[in-house]
C-alpha atoms as a PDB file:
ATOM      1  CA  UNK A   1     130.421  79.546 218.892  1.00  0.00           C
ATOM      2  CA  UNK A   2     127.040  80.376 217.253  1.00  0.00           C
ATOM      3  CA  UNK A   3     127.068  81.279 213.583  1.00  0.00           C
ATOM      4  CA  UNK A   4     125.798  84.753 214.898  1.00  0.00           C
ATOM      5  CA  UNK A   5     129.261  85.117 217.010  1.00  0.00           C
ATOM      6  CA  UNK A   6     131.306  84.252 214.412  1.00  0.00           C
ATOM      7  CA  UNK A   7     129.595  86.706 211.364  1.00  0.00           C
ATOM      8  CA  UNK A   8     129.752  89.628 214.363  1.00  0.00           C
ATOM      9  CA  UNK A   9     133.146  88.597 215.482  1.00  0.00           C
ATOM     10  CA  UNK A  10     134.598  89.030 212.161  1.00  0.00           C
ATOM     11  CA  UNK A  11     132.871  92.135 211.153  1.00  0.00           C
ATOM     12  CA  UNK A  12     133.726  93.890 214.169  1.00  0.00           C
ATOM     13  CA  UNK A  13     137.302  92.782 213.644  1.00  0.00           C
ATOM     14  CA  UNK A  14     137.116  94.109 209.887  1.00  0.00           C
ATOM     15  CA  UNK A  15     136.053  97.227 211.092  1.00  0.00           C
ATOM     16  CA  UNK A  16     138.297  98.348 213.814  1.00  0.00           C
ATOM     17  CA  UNK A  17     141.444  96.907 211.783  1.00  0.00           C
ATOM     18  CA  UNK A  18     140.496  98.165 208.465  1.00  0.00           C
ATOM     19  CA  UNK A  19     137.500 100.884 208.769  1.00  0.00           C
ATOM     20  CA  UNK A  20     137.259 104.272 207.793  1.00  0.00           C
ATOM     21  CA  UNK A  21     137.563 106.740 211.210  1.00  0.00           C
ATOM     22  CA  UNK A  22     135.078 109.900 210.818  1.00  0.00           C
ATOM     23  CA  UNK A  23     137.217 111.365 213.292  1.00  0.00           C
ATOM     24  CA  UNK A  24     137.885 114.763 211.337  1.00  0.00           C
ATOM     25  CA  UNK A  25     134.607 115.219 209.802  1.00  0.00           C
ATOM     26  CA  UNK A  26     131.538 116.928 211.319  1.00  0.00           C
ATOM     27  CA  UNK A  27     128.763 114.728 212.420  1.00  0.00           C
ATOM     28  CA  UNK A  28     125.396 114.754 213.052  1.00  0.00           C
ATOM     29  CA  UNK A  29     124.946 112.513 216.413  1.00  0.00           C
ATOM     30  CA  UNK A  30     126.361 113.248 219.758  1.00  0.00           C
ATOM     31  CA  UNK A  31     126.541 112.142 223.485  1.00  0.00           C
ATOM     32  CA  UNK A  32     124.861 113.032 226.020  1.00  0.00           C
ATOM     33  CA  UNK A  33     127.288 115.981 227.367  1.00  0.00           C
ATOM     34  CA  UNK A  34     127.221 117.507 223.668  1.00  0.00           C
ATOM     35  CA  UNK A  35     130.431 115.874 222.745  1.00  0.00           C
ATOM     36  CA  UNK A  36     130.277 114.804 218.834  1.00  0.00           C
ATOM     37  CA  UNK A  37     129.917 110.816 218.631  1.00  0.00           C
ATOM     38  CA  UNK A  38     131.965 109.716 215.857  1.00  0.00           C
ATOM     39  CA  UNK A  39     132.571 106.200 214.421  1.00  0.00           C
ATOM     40  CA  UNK A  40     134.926 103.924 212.630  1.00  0.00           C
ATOM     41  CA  UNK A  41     132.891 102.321 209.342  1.00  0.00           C
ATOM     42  CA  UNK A  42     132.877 100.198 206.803  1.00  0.00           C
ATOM     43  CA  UNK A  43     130.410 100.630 204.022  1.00  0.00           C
ATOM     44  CA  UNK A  44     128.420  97.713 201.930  1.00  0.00           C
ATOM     45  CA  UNK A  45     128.054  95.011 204.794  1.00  0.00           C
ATOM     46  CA  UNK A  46     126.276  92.049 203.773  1.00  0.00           C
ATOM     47  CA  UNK A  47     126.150  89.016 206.051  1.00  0.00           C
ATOM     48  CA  UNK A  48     123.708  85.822 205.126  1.00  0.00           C
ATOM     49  CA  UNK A  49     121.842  83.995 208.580  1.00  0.00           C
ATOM     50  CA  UNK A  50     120.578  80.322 207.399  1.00  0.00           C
ATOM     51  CA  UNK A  51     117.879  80.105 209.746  1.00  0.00           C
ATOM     52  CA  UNK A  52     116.842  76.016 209.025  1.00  0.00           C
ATOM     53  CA  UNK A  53     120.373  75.860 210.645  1.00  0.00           C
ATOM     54  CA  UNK A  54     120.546  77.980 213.418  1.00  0.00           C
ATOM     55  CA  UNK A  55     118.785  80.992 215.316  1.00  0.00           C
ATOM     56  CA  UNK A  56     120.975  83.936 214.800  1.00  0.00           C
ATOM     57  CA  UNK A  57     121.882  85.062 218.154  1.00  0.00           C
ATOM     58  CA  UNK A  58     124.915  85.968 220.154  1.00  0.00           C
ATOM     59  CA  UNK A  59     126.171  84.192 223.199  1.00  0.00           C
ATOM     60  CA  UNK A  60     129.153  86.949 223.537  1.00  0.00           C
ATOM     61  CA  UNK A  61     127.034  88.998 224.940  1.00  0.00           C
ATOM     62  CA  UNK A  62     123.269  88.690 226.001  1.00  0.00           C
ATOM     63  CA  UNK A  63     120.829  90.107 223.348  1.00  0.00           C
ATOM     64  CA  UNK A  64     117.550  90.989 225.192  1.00  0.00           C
ATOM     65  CA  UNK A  65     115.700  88.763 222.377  1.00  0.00           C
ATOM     66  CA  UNK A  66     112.118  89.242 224.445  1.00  0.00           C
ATOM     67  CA  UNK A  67     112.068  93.377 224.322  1.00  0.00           C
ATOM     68  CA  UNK A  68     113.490  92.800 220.834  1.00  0.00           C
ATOM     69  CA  UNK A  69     110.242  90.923 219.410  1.00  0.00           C
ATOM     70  CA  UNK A  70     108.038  92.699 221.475  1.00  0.00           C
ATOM     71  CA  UNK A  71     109.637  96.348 219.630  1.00  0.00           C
ATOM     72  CA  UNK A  72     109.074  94.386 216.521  1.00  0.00           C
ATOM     73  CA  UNK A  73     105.524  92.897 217.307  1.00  0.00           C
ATOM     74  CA  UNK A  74     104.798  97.143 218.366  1.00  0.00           C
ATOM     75  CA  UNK A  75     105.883  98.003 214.507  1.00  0.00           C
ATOM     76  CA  UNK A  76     104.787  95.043 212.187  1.00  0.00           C
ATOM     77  CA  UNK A  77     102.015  94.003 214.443  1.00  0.00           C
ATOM     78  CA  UNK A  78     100.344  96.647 216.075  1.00  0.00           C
ATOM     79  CA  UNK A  79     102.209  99.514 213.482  1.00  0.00           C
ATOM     80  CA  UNK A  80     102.218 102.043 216.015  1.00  0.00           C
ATOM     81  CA  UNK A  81     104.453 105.122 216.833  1.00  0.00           C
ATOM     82  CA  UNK A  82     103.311 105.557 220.835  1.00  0.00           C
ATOM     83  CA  UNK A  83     105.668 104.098 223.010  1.00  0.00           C
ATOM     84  CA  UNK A  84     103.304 103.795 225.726  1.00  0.00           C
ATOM     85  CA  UNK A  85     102.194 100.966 223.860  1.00  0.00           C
ATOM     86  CA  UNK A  86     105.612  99.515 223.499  1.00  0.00           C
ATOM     87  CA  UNK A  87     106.777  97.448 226.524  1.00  0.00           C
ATOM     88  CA  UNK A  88     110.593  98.526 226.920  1.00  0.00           C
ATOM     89  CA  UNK A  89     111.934 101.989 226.878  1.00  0.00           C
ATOM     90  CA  UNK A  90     114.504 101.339 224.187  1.00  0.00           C
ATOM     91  CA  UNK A  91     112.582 104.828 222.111  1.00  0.00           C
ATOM     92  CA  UNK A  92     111.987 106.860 225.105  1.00  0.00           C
ATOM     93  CA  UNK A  93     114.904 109.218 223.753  1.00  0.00           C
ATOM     94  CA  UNK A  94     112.908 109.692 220.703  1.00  0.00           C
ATOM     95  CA  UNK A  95     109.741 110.504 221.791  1.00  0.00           C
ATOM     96  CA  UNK A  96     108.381 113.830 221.301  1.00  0.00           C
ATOM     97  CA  UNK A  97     105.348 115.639 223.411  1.00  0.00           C
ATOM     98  CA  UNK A  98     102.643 114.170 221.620  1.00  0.00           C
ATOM     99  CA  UNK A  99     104.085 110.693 223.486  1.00  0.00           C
ATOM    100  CA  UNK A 100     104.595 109.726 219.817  1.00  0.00           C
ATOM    101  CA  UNK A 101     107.677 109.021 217.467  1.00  0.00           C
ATOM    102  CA  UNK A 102     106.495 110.924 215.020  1.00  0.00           C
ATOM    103  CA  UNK A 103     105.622 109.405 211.198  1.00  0.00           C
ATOM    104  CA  UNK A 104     107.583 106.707 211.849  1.00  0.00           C
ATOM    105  CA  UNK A 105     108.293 102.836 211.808  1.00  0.00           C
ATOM    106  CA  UNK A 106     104.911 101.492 212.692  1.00  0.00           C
ATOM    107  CA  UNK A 107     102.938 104.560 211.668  1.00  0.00           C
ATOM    108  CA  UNK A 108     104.072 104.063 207.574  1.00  0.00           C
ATOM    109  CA  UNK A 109     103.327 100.385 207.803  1.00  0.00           C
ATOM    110  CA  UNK A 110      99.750 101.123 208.996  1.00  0.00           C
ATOM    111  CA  UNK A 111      99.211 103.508 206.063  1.00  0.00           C
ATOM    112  CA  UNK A 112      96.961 101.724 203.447  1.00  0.00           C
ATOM    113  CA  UNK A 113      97.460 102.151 199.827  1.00  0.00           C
ATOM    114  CA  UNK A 114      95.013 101.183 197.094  1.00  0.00           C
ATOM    115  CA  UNK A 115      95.399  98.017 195.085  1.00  0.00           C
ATOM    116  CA  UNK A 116      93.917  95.844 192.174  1.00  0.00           C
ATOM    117  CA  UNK A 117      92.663  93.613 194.564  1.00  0.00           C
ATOM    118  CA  UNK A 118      91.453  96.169 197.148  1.00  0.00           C
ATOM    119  CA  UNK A 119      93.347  98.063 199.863  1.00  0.00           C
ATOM    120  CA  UNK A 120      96.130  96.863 201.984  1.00  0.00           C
ATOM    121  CA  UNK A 121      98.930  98.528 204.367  1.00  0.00           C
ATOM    122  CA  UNK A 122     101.672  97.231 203.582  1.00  0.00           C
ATOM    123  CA  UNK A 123     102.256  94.312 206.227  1.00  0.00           C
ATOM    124  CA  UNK A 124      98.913  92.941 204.984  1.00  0.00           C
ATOM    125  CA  UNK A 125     100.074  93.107 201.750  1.00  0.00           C
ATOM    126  CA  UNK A 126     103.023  90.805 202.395  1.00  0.00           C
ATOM    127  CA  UNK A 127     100.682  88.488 203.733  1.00  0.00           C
ATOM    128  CA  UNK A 128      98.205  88.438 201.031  1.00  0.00           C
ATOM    129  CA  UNK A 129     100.851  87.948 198.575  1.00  0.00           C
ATOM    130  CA  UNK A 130     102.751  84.933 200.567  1.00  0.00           C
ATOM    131  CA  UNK A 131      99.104  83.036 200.737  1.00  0.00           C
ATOM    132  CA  UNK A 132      98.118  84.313 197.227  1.00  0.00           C
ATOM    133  CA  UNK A 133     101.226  85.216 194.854  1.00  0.00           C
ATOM    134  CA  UNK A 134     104.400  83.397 196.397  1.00  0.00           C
ATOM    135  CA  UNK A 135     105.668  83.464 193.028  1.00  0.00           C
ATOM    136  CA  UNK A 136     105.734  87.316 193.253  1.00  0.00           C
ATOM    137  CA  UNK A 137     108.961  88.866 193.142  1.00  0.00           C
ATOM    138  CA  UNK A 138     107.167  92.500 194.637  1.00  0.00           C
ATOM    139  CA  UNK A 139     106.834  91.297 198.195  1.00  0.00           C
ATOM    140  CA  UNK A 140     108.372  94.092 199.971  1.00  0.00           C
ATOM    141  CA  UNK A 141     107.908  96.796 202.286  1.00  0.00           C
ATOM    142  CA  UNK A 142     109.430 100.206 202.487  1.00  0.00           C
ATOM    143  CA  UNK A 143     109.330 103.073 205.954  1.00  0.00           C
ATOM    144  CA  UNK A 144     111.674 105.478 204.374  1.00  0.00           C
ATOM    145  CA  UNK A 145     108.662 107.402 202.989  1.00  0.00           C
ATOM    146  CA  UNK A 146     110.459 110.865 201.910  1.00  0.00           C
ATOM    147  CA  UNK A 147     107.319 113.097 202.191  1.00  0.00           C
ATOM    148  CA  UNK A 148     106.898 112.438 205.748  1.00  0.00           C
ATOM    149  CA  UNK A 149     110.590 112.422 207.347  1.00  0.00           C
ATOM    150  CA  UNK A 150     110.080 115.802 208.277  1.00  0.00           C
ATOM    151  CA  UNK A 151     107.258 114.630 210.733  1.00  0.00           C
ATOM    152  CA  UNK A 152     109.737 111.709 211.674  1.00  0.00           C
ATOM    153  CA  UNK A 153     111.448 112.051 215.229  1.00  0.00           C
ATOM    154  CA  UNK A 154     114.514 109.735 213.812  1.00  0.00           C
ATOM    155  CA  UNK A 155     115.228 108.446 210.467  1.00  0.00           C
ATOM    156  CA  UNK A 156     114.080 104.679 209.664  1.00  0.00           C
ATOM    157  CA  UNK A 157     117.236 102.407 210.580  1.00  0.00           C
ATOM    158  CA  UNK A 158     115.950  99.435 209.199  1.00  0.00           C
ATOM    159  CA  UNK A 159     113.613 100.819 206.233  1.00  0.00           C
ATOM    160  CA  UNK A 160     113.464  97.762 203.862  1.00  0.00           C
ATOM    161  CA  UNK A 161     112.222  93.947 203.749  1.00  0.00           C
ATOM    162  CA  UNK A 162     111.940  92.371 200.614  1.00  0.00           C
ATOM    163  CA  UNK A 163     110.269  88.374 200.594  1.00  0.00           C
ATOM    164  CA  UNK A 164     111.310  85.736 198.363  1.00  0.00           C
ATOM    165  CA  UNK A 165     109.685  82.337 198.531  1.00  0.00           C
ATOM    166  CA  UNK A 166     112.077  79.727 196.349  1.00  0.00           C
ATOM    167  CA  UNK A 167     109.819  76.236 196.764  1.00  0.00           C
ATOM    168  CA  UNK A 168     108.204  76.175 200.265  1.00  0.00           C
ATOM    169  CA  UNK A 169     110.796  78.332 201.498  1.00  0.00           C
ATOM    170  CA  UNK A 170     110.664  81.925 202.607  1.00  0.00           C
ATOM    171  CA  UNK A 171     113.785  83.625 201.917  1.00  0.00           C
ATOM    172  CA  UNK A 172     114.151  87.355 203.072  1.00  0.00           C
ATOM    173  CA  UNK A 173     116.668  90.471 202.711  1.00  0.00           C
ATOM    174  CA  UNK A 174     116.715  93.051 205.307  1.00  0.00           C
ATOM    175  CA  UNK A 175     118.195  96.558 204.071  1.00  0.00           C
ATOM    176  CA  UNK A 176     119.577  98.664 206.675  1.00  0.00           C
ATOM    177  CA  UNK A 177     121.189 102.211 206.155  1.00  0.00           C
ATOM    178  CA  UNK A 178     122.604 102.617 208.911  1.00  0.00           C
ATOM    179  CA  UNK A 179     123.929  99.991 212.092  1.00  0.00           C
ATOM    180  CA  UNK A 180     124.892 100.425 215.553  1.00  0.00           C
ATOM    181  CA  UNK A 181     127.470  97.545 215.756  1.00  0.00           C
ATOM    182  CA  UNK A 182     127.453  97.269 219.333  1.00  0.00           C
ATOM    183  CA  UNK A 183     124.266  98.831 220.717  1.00  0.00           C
ATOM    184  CA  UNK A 184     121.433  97.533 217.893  1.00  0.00           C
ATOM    185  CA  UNK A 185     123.273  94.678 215.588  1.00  0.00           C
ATOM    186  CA  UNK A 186     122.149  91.528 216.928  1.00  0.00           C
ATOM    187  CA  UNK A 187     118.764  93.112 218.215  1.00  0.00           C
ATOM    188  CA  UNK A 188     117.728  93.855 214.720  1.00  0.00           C
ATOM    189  CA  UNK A 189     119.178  90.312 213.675  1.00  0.00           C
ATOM    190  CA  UNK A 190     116.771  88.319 216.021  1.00  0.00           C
ATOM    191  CA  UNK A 191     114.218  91.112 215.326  1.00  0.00           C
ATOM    192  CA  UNK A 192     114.262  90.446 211.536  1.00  0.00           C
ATOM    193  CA  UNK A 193     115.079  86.348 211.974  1.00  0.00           C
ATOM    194  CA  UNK A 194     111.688  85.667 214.532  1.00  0.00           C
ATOM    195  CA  UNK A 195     109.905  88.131 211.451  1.00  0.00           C
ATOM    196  CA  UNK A 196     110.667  85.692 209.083  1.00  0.00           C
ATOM    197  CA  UNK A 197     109.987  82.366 210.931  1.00  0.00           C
ATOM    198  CA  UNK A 198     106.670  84.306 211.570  1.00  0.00           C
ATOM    199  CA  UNK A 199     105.745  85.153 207.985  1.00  0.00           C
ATOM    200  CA  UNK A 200     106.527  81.438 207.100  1.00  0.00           C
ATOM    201  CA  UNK A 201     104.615  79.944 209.646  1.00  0.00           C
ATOM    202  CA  UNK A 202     101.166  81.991 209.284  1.00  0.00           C
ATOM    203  CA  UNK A 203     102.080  81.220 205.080  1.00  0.00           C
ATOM    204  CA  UNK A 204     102.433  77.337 205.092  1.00  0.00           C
ATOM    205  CA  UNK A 205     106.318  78.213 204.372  1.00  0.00           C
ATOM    206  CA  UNK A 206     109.151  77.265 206.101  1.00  0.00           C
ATOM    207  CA  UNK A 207     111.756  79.861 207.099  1.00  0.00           C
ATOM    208  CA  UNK A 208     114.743  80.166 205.194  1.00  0.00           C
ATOM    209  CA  UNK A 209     117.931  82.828 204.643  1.00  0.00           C
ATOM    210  CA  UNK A 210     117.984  86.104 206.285  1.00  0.00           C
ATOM    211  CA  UNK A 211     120.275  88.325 204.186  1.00  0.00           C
ATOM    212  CA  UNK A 212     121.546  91.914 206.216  1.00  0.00           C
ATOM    213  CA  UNK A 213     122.801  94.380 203.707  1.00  0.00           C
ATOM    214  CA  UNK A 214     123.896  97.460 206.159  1.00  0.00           C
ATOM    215  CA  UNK A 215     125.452 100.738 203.852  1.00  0.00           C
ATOM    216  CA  UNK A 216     126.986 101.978 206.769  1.00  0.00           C
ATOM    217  CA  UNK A 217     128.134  99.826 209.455  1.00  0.00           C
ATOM    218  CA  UNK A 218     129.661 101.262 212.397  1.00  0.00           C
ATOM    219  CA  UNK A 219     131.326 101.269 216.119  1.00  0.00           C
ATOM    220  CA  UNK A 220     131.117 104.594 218.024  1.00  0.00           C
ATOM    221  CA  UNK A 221     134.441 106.343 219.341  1.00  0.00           C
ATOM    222  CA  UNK A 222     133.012 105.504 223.177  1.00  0.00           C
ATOM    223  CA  UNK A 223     132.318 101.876 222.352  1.00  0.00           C
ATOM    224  CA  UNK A 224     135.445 100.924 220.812  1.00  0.00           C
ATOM    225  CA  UNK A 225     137.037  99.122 224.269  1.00  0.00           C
ATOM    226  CA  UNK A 226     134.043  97.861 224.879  1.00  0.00           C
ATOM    227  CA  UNK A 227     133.104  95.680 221.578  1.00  0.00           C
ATOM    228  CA  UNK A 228     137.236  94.917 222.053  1.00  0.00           C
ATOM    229  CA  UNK A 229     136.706  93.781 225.494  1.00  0.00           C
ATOM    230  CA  UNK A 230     133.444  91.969 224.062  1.00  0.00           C
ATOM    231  CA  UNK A 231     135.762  89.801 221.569  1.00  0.00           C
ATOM    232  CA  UNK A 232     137.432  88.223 224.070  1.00  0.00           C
ATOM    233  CA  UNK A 233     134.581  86.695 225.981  1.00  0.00           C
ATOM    234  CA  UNK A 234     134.413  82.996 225.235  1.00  0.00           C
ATOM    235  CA  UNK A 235     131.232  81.951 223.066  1.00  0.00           C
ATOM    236  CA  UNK A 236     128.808  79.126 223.137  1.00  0.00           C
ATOM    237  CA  UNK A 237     126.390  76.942 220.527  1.00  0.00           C
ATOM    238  CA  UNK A 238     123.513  78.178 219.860  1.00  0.00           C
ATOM    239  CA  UNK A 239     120.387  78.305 221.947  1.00  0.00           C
ATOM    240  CA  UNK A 240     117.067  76.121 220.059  1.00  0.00           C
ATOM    241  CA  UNK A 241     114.473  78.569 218.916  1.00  0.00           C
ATOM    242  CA  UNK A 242     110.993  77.234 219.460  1.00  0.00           C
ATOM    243  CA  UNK A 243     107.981  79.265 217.945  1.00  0.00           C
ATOM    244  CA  UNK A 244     104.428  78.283 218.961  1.00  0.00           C
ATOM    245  CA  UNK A 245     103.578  76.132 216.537  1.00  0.00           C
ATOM    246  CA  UNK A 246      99.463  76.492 217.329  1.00  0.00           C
ATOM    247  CA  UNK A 247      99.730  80.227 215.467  1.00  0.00           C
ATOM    248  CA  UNK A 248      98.301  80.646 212.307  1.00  0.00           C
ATOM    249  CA  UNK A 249      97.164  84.615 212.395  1.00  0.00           C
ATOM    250  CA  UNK A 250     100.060  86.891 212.243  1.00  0.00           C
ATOM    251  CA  UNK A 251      98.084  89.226 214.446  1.00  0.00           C
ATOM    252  CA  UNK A 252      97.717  86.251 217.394  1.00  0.00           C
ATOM    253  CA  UNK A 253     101.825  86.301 218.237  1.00  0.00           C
ATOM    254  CA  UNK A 254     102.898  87.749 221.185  1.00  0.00           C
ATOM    255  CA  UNK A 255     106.415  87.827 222.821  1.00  0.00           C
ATOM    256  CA  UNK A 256     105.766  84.788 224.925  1.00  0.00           C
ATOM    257  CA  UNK A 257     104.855  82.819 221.388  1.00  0.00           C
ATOM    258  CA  UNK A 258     108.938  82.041 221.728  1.00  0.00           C
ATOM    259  CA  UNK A 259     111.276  80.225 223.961  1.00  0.00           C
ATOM    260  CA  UNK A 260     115.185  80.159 223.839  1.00  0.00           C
ATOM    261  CA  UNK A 261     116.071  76.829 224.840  1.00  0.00           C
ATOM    262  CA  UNK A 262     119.574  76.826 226.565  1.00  0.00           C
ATOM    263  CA  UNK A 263     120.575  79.819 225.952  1.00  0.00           C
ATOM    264  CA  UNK A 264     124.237  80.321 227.415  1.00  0.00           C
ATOM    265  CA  UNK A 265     125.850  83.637 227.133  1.00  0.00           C
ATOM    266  CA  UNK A 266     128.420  85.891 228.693  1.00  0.00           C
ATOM    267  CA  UNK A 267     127.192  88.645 230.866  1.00  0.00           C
ATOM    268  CA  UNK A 268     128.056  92.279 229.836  1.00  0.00           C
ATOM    269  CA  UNK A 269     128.202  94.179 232.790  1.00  0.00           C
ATOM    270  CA  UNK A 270     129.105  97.925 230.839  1.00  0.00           C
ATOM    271  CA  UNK A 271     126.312 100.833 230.544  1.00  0.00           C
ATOM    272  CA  UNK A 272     126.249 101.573 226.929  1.00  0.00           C
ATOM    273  CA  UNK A 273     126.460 105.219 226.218  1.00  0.00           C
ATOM    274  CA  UNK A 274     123.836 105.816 223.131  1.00  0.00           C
ATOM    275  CA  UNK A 275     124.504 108.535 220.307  1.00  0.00           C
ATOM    276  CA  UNK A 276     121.444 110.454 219.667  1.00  0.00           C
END
């Protein structure tokens, strides 16, 4: 059983036997046919991902690790809202008639802000500081940019990254206000894991500890027998992450700058209804 298994495993457990059930309040998302998509929560989740020991994925399910860096590569890399320039479909929900997501995800980390040392958006500014100021405890980046929600089609999910290099290692937390246990968990995981092997590599660094602090951490009412069905599958090690080891521009990484060496997993052969 991968690490990744076993930290999902028990917080899914934790959560169905011991979570709060939203069943009798009124709630913002809903299903498809209008019906109100509630949850059962737990609030405050933190769960720690050595990455010198393994690459966090799950074998209990497959976790479409490919469209997950290339979504990632579309907001840190190219910082873009237009999901014609994003290869999946995983925001097609989202999108409104401009083809854009609104002031969103890529768009705020494209904005550039002024500096001592000149101006910067803010993944460039992560970058400068790893090469320049490692010693810096103000490497961070923030999306949830208040002024502009109202131009934002959703809400940033994952809004926060803050770097921490301890030696010649590059330590990050990844703050999360709200998580999808079953449709986005371990897709943000790998997402946020292949960032920070990135960051490392293009720094001289080596990657270190992925810390996940979600505030609200929840299963939907619909995909309760399906994460319990999930649990039983049987699980495997985990697969060898191999980054290209040629890339020293941040801006040079693609999707196919990663293999999965034998990856085993369980198939999951279940549509999974989203909440929107």
């Amino acid at each position: 059983m991968s690490k990744a298994d076993e930290i999902y495993r028990q917080n899914c457990l934790d959560i169905l036997n011991h979570g709060f059930y939203d069943t009798d309040l009124e709630v913002r998302p809903h299903w498809a046919d209008g019906t109100p998509a509630h949850t059962v929560k737990k609030f405050g989740v933190v769960n720690r991902y050595d990455l010198q020991d393994e690459f966090p994925i799950m074998t209990l399910r497959r976790t479409y690790w490919k469209s997950a860096i290339d979504e990632l590569l579309w907001i840190w890399q190219k910082k873009s809202n237009r999901i014609d320039e994003l290869g999946s479909h995983v925001w097609d929900e989202w999108a409104g008639e401009d083809g854009t997501i609104g002031k969103a995800y890529g768009y705020q980390l494209g904005i550039k802000h002024q500096y001592k040392e000149g101006e910067f958006d803010q993944v460039d500014r992560v970058l400068y500081d790893l090469k320049h100021n490692p010693a810096s405890r103000r490497i961070l980046t923030n999306i949830y940019n208040f002024e502009d929600l109202h131009e934002m089609n959703l809400y940033p999910c994952a809004y926060s990254m803050t770097f921490n290099v301890t030696g010649n290692t590059l330590n990050a937390i990844l703050n999360q206000r709200s998580q999808d246990m079953l449709a986005a968990n371990n897709w943000n995981v790998c997402q946020y894991a292949a960032l920070v092997h990135m960051m490392a590599q293009v720094s001289g660094l080596k990657a270190g500890e992925l810390v996940h602090v979600i505030a609200d951490c929840h299963i939907y009412d619909r995909h309760i027998p399906l994460v319990e069905k999930m649990l039983e599958n049987e699980a495997f090690d985990a697969p060898k992450f191999v980054i290209d080891p040629t890339v020293t521009d941040f801006y040079q990484f693609t999707k196919d700058s990663f293999r999965m060496e034998n990856y085993r997993c369980n198939s999951f052969d279940f549509e999974i209804p989203i909440a929107i």
